[in-house]
Protein backbone atom coordinates (compact mmCIF):
# COMPACT_ATOMS: atom_id res chain seq x y z
CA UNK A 1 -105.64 36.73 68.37
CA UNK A 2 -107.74 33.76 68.36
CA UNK A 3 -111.21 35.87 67.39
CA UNK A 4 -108.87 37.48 64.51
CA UNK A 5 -107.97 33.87 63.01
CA UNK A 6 -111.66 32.83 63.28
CA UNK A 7 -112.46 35.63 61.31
CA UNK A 8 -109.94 35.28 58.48
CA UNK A 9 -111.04 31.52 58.61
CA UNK A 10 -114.85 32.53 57.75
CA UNK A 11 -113.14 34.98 55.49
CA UNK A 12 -111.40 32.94 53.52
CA UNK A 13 -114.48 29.80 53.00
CA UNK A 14 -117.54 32.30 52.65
CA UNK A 15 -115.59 34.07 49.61
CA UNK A 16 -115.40 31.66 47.33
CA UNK A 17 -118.78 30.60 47.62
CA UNK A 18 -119.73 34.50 47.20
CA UNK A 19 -118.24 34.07 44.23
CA UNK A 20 -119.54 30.84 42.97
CA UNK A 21 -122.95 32.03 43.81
CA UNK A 22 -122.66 35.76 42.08
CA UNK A 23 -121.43 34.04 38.92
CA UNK A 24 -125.19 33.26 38.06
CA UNK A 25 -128.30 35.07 39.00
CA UNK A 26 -131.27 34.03 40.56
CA UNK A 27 -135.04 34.80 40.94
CA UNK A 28 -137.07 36.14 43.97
CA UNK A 29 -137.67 32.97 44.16
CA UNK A 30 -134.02 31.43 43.60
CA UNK A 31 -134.67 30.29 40.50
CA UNK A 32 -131.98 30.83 37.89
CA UNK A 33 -132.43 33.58 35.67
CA UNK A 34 -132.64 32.86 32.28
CA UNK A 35 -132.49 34.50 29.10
CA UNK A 36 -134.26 34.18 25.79
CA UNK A 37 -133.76 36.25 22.42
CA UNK A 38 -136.18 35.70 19.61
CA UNK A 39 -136.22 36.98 15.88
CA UNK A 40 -139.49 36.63 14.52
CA UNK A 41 -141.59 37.68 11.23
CA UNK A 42 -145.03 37.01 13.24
CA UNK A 43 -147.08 40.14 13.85
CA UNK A 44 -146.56 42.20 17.12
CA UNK A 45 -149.99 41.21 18.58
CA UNK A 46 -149.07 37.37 18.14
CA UNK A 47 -145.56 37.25 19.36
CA UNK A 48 -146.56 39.59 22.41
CA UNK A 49 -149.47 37.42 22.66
CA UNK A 50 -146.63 34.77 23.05
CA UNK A 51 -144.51 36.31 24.92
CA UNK A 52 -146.99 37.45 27.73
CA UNK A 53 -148.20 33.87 28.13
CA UNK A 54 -144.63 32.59 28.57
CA UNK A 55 -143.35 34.84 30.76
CA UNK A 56 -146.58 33.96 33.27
CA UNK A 57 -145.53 30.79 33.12
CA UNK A 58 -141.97 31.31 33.47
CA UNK A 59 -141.23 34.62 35.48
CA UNK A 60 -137.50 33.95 35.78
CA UNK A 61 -136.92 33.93 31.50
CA UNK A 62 -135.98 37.66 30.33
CA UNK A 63 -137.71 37.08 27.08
CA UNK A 64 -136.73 39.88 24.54
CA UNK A 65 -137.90 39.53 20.65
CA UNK A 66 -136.96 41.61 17.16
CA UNK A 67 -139.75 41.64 14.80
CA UNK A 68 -139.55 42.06 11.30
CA UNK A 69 -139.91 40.47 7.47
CA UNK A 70 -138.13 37.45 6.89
CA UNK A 71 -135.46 39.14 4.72
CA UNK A 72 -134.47 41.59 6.72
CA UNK A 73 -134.07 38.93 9.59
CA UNK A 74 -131.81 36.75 7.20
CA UNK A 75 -129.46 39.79 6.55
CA UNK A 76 -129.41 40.66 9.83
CA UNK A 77 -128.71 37.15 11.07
CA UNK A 78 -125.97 37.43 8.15
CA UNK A 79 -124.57 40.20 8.96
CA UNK A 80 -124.16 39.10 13.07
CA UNK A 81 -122.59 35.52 11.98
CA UNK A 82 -119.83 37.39 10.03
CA UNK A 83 -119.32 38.97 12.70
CA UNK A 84 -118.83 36.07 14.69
CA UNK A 85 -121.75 36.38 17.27
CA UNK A 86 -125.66 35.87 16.55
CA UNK A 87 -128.08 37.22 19.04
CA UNK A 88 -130.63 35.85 18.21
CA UNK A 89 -131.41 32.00 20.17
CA UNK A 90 -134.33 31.00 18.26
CA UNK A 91 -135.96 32.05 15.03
CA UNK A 92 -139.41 32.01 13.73
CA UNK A 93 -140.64 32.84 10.58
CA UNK A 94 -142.51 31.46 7.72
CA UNK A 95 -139.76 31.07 5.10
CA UNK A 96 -139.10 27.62 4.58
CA UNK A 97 -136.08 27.57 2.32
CA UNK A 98 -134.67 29.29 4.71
CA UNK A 99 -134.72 27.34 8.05
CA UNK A 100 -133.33 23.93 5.32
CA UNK A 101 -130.83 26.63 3.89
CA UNK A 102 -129.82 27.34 7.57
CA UNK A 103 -130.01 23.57 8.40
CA UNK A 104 -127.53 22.53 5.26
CA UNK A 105 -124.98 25.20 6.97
CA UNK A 106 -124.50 23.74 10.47
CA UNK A 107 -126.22 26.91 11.84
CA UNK A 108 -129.39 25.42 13.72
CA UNK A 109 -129.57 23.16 16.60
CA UNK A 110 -131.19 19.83 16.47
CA UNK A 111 -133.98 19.42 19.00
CA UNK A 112 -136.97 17.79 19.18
CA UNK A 113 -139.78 18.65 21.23
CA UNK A 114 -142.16 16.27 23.70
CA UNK A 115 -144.62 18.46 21.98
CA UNK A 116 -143.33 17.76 18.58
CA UNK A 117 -145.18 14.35 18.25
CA UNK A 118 -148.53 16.33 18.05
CA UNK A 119 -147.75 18.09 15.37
CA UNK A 120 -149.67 18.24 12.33
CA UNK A 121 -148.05 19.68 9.22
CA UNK A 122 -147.22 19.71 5.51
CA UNK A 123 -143.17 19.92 6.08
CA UNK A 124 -141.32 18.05 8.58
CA UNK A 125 -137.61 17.52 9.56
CA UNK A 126 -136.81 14.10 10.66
CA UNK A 127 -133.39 15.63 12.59
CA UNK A 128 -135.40 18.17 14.17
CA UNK A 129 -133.74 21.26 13.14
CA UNK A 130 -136.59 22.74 12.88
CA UNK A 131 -140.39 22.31 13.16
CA UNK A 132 -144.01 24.02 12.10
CA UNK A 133 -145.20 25.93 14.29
CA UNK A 134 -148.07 27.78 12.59
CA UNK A 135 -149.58 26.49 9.27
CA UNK A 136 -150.02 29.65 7.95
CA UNK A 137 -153.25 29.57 4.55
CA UNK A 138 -153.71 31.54 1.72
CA UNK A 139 -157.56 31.70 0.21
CA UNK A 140 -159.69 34.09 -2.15
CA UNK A 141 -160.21 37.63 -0.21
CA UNK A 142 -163.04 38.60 -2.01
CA UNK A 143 -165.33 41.86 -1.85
CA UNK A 144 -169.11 40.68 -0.88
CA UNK A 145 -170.42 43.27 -2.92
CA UNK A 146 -168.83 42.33 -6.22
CA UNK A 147 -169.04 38.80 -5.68
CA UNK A 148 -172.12 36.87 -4.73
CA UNK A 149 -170.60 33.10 -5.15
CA UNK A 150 -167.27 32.62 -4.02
CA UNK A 151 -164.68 30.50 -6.16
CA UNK A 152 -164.42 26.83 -5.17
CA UNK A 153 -161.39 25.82 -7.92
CA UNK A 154 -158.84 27.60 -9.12
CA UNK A 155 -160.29 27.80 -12.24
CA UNK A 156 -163.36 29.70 -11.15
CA UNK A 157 -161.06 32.86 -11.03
CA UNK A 158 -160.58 32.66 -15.13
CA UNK A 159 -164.07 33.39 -15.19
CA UNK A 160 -165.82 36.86 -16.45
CA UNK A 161 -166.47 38.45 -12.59
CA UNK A 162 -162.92 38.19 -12.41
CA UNK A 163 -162.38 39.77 -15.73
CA UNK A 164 -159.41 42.24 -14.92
CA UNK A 165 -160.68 42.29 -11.40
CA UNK A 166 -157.91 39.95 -9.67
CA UNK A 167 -154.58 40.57 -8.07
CA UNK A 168 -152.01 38.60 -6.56
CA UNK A 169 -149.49 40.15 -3.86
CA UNK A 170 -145.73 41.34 -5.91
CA UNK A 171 -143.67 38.01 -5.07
CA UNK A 172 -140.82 40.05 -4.84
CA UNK A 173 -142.18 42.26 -1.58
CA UNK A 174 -144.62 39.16 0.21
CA UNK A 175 -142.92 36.13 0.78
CA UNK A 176 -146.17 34.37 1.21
CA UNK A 177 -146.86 35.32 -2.22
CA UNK A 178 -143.45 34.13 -3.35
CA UNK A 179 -144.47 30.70 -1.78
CA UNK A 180 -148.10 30.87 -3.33
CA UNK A 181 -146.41 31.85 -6.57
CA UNK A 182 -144.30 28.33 -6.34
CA UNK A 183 -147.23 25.67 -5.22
CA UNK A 184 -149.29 27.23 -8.23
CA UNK A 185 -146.14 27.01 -11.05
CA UNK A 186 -145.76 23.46 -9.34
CA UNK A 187 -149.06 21.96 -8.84
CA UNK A 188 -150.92 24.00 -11.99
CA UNK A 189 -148.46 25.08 -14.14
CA UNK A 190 -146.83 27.92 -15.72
CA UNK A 191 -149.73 27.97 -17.91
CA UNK A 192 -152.14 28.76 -15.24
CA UNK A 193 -150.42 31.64 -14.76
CA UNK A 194 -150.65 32.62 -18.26
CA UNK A 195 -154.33 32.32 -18.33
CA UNK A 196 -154.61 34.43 -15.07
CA UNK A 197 -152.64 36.98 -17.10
CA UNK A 198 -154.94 36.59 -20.01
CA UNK A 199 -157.75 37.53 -17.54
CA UNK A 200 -156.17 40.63 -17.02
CA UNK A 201 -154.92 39.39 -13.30
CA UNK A 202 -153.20 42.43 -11.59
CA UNK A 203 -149.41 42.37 -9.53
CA UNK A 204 -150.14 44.43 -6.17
CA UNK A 205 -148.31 45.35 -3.68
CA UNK A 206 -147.93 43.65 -0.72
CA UNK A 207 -149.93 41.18 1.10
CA UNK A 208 -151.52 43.18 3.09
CA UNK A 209 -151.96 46.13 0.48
CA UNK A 210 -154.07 43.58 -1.91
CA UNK A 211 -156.55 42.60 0.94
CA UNK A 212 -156.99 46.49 1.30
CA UNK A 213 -157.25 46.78 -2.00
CA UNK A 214 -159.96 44.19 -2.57
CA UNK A 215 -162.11 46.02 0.34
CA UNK A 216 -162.25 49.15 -1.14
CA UNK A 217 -163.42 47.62 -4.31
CA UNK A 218 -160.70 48.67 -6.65
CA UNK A 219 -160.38 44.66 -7.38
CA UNK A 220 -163.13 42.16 -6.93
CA UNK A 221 -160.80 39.46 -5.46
CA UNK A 222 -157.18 38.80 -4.49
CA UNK A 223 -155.27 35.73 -2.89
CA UNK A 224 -155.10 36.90 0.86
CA UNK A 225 -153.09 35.65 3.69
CA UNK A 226 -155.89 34.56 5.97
CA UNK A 227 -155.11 36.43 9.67
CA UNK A 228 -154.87 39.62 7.53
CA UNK A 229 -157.96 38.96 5.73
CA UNK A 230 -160.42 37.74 8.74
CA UNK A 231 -159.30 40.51 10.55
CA UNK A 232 -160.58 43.03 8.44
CA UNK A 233 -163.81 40.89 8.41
CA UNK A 234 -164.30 41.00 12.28
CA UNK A 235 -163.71 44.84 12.27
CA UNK A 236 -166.48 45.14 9.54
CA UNK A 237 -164.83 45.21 6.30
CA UNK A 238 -166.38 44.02 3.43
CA UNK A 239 -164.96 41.03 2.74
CA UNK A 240 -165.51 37.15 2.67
CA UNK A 241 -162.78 34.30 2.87
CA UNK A 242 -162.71 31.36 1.06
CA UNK A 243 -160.62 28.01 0.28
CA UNK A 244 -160.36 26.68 -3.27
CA UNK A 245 -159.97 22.83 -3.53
CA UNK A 246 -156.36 22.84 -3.55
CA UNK A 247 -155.04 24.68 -1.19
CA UNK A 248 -152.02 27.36 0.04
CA UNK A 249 -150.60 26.17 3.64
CA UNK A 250 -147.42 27.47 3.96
CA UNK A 251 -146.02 26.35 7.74
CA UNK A 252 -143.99 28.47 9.84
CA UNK A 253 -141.43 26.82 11.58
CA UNK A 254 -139.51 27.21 14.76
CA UNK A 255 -135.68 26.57 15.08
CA UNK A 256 -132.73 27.00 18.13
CA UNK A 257 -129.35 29.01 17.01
CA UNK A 258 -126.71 25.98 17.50
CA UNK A 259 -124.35 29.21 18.91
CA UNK A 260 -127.32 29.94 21.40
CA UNK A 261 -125.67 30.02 24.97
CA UNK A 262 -129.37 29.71 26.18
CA UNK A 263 -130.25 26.68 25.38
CA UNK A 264 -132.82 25.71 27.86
CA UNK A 265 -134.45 28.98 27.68
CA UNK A 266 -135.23 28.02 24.02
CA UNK A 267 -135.69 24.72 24.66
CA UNK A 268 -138.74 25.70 26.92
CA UNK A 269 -140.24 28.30 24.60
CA UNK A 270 -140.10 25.77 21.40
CA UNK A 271 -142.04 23.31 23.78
CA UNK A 272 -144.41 26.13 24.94
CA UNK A 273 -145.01 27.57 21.70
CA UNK A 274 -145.98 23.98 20.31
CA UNK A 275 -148.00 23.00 23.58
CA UNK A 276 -151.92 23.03 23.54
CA UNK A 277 -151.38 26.80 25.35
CA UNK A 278 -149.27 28.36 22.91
CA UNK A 279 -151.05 26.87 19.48
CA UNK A 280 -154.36 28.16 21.62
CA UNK A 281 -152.83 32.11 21.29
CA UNK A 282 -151.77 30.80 18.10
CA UNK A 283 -155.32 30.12 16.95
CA UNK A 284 -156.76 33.06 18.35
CA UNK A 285 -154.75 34.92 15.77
CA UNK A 286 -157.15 33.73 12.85
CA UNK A 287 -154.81 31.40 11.60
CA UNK A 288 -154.31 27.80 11.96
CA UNK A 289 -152.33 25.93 14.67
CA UNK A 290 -150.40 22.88 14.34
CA UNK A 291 -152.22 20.70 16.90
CA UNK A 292 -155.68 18.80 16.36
CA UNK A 293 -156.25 19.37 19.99
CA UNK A 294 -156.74 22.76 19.37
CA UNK A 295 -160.26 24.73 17.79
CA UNK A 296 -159.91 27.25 15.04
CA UNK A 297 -161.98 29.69 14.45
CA UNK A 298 -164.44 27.49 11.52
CA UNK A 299 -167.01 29.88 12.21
CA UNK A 300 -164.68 32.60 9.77
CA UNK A 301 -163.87 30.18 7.28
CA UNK A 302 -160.81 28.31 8.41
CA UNK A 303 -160.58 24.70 8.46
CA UNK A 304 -159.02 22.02 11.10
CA UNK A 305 -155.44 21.32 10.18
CA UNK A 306 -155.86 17.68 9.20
CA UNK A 307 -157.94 18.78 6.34
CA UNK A 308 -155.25 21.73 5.61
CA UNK A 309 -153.01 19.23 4.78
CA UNK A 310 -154.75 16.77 2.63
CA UNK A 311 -155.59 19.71 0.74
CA UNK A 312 -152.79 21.30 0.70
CA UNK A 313 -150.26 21.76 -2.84
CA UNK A 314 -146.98 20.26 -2.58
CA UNK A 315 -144.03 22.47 -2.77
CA UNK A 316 -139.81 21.74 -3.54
CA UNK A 317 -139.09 24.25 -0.78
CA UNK A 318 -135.45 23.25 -1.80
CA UNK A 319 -135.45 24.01 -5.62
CA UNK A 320 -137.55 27.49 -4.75
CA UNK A 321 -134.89 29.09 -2.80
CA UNK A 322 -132.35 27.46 -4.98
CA UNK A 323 -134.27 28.84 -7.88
CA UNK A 324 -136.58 32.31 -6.16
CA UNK A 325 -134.98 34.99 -8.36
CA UNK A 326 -135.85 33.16 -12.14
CA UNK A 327 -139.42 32.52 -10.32
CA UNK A 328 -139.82 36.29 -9.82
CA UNK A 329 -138.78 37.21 -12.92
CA UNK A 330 -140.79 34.93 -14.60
CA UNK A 331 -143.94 35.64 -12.75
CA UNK A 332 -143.74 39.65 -13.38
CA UNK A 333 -142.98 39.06 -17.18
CA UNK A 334 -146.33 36.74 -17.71
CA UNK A 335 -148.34 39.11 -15.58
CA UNK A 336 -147.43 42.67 -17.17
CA UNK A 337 -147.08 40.84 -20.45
CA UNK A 338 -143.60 41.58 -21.02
């Protein structure tokens, strides 16, 4: 009788802590297991590149991502807050207006990196709902066999070489060229773009599609997103890259889900992705980090991203989300002379 109330003693404390412990789960190495979600518009080889690093650094994160363009993201981030559960714990992309759209609706969590104080870029959010993570350029793709002297100003593509012989990405399918489209109108003018028109300046497809274009020949130049551009250099394409004076840096920034029930899983992936090791994979990408600590690739055109950003056009992210549809519109009636 006495072994059999022992037992039921044992029983009855080991139980509860069976419990307690089985309510989280741990690592080989009893570590807690964590869990990370991340919607992203960065390329497949980037956020991998990412996600490898991360995961090497911290085995006990399952680290899942959803890549895709910015759009779709937004509906689909839409579509999961009407019904009352996002999945997503942190989001990535380069469309500004709408991480400060986000921010204005209570939907992102305020946090501000160790890392954050490094930073180098042409937005910023003094709550820290959300910082750059990438300074994403835009430059002249150019074919090497059309042109011999690449522009330096903005004006260099009015002249004759150019003479319907330029395109610029639809706004309506590239948000890049949505946000190129803006810092022109802003910093040059809708009468720039009239004068491109006037030089017989071509609408392509996407940003991606105009690059290819400009390769093959069938246009002598286009404004190209510059990882998409220097990549097709390094695998032999015909191309050169260049900066005009003023220049298109359009950041991508990094934000938490306030809903996320993983906080500290994103709270160590915002830090790692803004760390010297992250911007590094970052870099290696052909485009530019965030950090001066960091090299970039100079040796393929692009520039440190101190000098980025004194060169760099201003932009009201605000007033073009607020006002992206009449910007479209506008834009496609100058260009096909409507």
């Amino acid at each position: 009788m006495k072994k059999v109330l022992i037992a039921l003693m044992v029983l009855v404390l080991t139980v509860p802590m069976l419990f307690a412990n089985g309510s989280k789960e741990t690592s080989p190495k009893g570590e807690e297991k964590l869990e990370l979600m991340v919607y992203t518009s960065m390329k497949e080889n980037l956020i991998g590149g990412i996600r490898d690093a991360f995961l090497q650094k911290y085995p006990n994160i399952s680290f899942d991502y959803y890549s895709a363009g910015a759009g779709k993201l937004m509906a689909k981030i839409a579509t999961e807050r009407q019904a009352g559960s996002v999945a997503c714990d942190v989001l990535w992309t380069s469309e500004v207006p709408d991480f400060i759209g986000l921010k204005n609706e209570g939907v992102l969590l305020s946090y501000k990196s160790p890392e954050s104080k490094e930073v180098v870029s042409t937005i910023d959010d003094p709550d820290g709902y959300f910082t750059a993570a990438r300074l994403g350029t835009l430059g002249i793709a150019y074919n090497t066999n059309l042109i011999k002297t690449p522009p330096k100003t903005w004006d260099d593509l009015l002249k004759s070489e150019y003479k319907d012989n330029f395109a610029i990405a639809n706004p309506a399918l590239s948000g890049t060229s949505m946000v190129s489209v803006g810092m022109i109108v802003e910093n040059l003018g809708w009468d720039f773009i009239q004068k491109l028109a006037d030089n017989g300046t071509r609408m392509g497809q996407g940003s991606g599609q105009v690059v290819d274009d400009t390769a093959a020949g069938d246009v002598a130049a286009c404004i190209g997103v510059d990882y998409i551009t220097i990549d097709k250099i390094v695998k032999g394409a015909t191309l050169g890259f260049a900066y005009t004076d003023k220049m298109l840096v359009v950041p991508s920034p990094v934000a938490i889900m306030a809903n996320t029930k993983n906080d500290n899983a994103a709270k160590l992936f915002v830090d790692f992705l803004l760390s010297p090791e992250g911007q590094k994979i970052i870099a290696s990408s052909y485009t530019l980090p965030v950090r001066e600590d960091v090299a970039v690739r100079t040796d393929l055109g692009l520039i440190d991203p101190a000098a980025a950003k004194a060169r760099a056009m201003s932009l009201d992210y605000a007033a073009l989300g607020t006002n992206k549809a009449a910007y479209i519109d506008k834009f496609t009636a100058i260009i096909q002379n409507k």
